[in-house]
C-alpha atoms as a PDB file:
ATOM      1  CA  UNK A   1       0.000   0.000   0.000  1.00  0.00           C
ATOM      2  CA  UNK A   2       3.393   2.306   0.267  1.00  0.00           C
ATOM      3  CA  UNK A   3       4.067   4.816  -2.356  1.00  0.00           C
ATOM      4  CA  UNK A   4       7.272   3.411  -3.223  1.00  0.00           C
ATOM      5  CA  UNK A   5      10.287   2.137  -1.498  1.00  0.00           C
ATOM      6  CA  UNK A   6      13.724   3.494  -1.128  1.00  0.00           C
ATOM      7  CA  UNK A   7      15.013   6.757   1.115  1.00  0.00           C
ATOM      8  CA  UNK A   8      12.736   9.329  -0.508  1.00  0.00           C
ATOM      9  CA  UNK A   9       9.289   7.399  -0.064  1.00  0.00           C
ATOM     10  CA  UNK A  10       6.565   7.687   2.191  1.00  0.00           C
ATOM     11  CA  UNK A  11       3.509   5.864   3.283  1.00  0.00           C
ATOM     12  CA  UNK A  12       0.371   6.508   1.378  1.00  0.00           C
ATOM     13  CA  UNK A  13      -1.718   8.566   4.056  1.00  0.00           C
ATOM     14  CA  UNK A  14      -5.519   7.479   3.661  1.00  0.00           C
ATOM     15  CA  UNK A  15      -8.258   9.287   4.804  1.00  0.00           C
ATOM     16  CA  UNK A  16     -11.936   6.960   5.616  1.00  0.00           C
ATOM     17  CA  UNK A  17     -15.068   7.751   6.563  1.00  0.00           C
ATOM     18  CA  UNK A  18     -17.701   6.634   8.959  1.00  0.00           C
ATOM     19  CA  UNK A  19     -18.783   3.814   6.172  1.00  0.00           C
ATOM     20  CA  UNK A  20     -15.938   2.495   5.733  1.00  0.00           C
ATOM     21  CA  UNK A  21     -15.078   1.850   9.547  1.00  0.00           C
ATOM     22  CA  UNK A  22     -18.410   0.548  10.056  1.00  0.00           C
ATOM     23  CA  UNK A  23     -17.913  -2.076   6.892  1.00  0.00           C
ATOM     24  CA  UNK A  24     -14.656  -3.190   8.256  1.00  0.00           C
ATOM     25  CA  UNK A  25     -16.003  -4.667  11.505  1.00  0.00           C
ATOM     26  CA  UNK A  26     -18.666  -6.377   9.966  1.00  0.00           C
ATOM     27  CA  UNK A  27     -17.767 -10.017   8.653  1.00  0.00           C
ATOM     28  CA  UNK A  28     -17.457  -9.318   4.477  1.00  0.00           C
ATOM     29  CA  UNK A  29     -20.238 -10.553   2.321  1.00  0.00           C
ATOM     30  CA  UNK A  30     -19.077  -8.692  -0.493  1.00  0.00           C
ATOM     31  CA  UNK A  31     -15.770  -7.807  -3.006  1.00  0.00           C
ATOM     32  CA  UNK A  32     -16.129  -4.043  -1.120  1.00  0.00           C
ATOM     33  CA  UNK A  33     -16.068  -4.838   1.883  1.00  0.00           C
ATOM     34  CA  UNK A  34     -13.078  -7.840   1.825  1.00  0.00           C
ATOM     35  CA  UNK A  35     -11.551  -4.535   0.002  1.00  0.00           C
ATOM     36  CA  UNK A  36     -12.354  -2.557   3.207  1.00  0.00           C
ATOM     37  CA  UNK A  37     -10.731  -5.330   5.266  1.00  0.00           C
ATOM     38  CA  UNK A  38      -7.659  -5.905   2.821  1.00  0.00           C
ATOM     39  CA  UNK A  39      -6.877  -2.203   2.736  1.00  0.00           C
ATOM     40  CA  UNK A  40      -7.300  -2.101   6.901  1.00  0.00           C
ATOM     41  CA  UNK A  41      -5.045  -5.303   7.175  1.00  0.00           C
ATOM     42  CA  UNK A  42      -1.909  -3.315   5.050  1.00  0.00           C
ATOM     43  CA  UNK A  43      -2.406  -0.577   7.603  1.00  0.00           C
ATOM     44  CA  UNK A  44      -2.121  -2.569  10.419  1.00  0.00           C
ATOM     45  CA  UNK A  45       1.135  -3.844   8.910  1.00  0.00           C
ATOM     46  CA  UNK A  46       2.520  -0.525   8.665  1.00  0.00           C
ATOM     47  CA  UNK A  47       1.690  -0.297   4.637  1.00  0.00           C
ATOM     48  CA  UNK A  48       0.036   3.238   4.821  1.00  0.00           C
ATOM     49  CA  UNK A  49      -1.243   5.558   7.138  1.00  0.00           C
ATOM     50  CA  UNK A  50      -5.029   5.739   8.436  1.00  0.00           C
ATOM     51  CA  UNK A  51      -6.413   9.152   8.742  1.00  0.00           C
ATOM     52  CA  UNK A  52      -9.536   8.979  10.909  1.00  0.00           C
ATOM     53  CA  UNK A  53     -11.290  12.806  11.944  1.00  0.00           C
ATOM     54  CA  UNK A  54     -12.223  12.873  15.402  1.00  0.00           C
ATOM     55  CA  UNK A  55     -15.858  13.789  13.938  1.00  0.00           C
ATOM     56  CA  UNK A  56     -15.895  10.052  12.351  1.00  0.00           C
ATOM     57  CA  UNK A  57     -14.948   8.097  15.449  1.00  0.00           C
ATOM     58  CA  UNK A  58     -17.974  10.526  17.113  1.00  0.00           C
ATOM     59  CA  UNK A  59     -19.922   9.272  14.188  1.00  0.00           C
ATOM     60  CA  UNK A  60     -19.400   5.684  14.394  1.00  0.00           C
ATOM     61  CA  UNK A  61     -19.734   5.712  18.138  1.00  0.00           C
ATOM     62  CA  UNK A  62     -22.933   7.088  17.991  1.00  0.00           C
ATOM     63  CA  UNK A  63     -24.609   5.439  14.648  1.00  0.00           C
ATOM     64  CA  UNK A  64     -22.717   1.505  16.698  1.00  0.00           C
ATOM     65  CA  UNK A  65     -25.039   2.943  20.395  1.00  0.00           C
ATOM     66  CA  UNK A  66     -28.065   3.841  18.656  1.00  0.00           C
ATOM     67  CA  UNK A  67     -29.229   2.018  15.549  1.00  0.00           C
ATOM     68  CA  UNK A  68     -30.609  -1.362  16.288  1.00  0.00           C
ATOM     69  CA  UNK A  69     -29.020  -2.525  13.248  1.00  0.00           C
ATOM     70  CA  UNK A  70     -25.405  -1.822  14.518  1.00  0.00           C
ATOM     71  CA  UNK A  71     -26.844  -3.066  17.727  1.00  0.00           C
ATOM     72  CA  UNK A  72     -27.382  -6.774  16.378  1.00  0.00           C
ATOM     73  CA  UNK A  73     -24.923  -7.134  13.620  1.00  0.00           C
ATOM     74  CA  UNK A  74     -21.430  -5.350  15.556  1.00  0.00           C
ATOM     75  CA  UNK A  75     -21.121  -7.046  18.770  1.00  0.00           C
ATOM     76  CA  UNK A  76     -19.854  -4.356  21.712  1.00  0.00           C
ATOM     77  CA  UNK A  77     -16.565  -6.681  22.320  1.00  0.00           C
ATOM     78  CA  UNK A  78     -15.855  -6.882  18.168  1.00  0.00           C
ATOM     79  CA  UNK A  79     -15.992  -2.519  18.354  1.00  0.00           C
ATOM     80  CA  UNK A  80     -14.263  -2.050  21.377  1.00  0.00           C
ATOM     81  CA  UNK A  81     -11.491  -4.123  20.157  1.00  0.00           C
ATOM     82  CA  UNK A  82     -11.540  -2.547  16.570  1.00  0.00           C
ATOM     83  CA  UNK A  83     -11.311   0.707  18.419  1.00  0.00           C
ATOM     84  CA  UNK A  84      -8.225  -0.713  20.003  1.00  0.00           C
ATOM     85  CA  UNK A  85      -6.183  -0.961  17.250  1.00  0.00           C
ATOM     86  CA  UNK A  86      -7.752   2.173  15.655  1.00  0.00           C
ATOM     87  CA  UNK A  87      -6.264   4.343  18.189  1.00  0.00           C
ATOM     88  CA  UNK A  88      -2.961   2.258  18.144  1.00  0.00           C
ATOM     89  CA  UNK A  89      -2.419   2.312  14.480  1.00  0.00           C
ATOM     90  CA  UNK A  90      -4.258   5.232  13.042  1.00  0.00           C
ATOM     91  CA  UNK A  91      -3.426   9.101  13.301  1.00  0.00           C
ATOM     92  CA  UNK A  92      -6.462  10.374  14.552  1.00  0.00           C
ATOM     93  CA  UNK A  93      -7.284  14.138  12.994  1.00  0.00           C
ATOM     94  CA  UNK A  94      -8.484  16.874  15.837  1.00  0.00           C
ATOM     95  CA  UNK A  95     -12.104  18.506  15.346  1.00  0.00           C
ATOM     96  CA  UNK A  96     -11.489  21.765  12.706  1.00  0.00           C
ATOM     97  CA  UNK A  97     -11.728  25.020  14.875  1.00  0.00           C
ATOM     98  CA  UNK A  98     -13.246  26.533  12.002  1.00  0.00           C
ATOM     99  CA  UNK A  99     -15.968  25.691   9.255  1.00  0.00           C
ATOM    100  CA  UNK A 100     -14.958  23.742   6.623  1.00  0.00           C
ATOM    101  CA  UNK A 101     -15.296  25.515   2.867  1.00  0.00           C
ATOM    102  CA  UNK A 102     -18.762  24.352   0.678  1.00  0.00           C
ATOM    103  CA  UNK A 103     -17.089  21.582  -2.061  1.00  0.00           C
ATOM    104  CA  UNK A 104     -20.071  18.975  -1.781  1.00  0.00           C
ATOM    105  CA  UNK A 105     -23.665  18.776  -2.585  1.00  0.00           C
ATOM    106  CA  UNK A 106     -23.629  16.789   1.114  1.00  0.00           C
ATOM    107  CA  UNK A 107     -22.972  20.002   3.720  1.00  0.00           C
ATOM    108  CA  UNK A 108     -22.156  17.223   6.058  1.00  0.00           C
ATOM    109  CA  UNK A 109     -19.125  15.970   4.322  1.00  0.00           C
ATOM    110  CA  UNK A 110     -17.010  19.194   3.615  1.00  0.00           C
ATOM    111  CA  UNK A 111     -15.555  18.569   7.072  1.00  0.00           C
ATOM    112  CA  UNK A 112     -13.998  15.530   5.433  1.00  0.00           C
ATOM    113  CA  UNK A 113     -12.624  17.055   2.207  1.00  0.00           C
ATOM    114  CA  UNK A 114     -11.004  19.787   4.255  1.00  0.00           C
ATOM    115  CA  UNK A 115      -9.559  17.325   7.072  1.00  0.00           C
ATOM    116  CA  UNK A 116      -7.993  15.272   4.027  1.00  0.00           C
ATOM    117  CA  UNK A 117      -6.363  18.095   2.402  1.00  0.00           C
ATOM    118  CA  UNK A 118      -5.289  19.815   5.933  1.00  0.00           C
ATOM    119  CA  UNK A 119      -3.853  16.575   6.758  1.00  0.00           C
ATOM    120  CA  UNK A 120      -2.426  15.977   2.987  1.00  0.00           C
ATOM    121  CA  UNK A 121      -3.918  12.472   2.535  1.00  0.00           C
ATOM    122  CA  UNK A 122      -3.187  10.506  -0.649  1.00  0.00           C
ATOM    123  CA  UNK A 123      -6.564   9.317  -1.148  1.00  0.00           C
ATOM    124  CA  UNK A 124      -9.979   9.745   0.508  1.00  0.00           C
ATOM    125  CA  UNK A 125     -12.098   6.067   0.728  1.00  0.00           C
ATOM    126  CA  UNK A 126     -15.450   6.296   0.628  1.00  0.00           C
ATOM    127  CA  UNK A 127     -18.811   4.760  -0.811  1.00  0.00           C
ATOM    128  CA  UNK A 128     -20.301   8.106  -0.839  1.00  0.00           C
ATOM    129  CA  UNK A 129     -21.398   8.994  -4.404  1.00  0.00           C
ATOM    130  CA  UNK A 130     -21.495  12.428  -3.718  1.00  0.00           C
ATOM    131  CA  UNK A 131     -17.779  12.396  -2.737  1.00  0.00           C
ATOM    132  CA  UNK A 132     -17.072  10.099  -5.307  1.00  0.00           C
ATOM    133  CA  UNK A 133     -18.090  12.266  -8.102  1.00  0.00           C
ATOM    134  CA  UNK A 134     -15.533  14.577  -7.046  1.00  0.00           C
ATOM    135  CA  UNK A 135     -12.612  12.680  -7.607  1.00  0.00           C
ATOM    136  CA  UNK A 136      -9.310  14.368  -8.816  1.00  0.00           C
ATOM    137  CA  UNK A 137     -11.385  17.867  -8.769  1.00  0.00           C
ATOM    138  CA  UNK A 138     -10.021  19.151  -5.060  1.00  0.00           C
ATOM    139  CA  UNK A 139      -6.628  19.724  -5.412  1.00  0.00           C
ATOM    140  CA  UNK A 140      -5.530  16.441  -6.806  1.00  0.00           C
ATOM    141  CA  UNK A 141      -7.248  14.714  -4.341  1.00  0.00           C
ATOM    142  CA  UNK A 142      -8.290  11.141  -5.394  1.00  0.00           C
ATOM    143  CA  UNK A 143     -11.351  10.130  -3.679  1.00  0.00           C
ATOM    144  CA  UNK A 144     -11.734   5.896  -4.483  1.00  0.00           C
ATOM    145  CA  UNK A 145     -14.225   3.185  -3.560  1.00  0.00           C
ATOM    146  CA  UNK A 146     -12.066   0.622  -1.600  1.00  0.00           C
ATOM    147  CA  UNK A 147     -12.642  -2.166  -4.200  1.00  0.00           C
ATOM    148  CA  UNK A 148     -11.273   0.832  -6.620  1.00  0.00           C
ATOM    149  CA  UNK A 149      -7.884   1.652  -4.528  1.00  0.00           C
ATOM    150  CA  UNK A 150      -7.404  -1.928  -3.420  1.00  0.00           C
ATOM    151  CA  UNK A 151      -7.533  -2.601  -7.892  1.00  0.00           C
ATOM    152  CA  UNK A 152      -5.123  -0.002  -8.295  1.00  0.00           C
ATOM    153  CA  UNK A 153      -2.559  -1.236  -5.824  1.00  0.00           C
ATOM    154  CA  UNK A 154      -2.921  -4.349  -7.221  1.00  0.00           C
ATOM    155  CA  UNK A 155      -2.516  -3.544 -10.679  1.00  0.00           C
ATOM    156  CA  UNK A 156       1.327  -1.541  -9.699  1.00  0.00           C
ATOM    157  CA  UNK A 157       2.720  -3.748  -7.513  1.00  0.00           C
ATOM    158  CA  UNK A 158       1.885  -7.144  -9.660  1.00  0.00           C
END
């Protein structure tokens, strides 16, 4: 998941948002989310760097406490422990002290598109169409469906 090897690399720095963390601790039923999982694993192994905004975790938190979906299908031990190595592994982005510029049709996630180019992230992974369709158009910033990243990597390293 690197972006290259040798002195002058660095680790690809990924920011996710609330979907994606929610898709990785459920067990995968689907190519997207045994992306989600694949892309999560390389991170753990030091392959990249997660971005997670403070706002997410707040999100997840709350969406895992209150909707009786999460409720039955995300077991309290499976988040707490996914939490776990979220805070061990991830660089966790403080709340913006300031609102975040208009870029997308969804208010809700300009905080997002602003904490990913504060916080110079490679790529943005999402499901969200409406961030999706923006894709290359803020300031280089790719925004990719797992399944779409975890293709890429794929297709340079072999």
């Amino acid at each position: 998941l690197g972006s290259g090897s040798g002195a002058g690399s660095r680790r690809m720095r990924m920011l996710v948002d609330a979907n994606v963390l929610i898709s990785a601790m459920l067990p995968p039923k689907t190519s997207g989310e045994s992306a989600i999982r694949a892309l999560l694993d390389g991170i753990t192994h030091g392959d990249a760097t997660l971005l997670v905004a403070d706002e997410t975790t707040v999100e997840v938190r709350g969406l895992l406490e209150t909707k009786p979906w999460f409720v039955r299908h995300i077991p309290t031990a499976v988040a707490d422990q996914f939490f776990r190595v979220l805070w061990e592994t991830a660089e966790l982005l403080p709340s913006l002290a300031y609102d975040a510029p208009r870029r997308c049709r969804d208010r809700k996630a300009d905080y997002l598109l602003e904490q990913a180019i504060r916080f110079r992230a490679d790529v943005f992974v999402t499901g969200d169409d409406d961030l999706l369709a923006l894709d290359g158009t803020i300031e280089g910033l790719r925004i990719l469906l797992p399944r779409t990243l975890l293709d890429e990597l794929s297709a340079v390293t072999g």
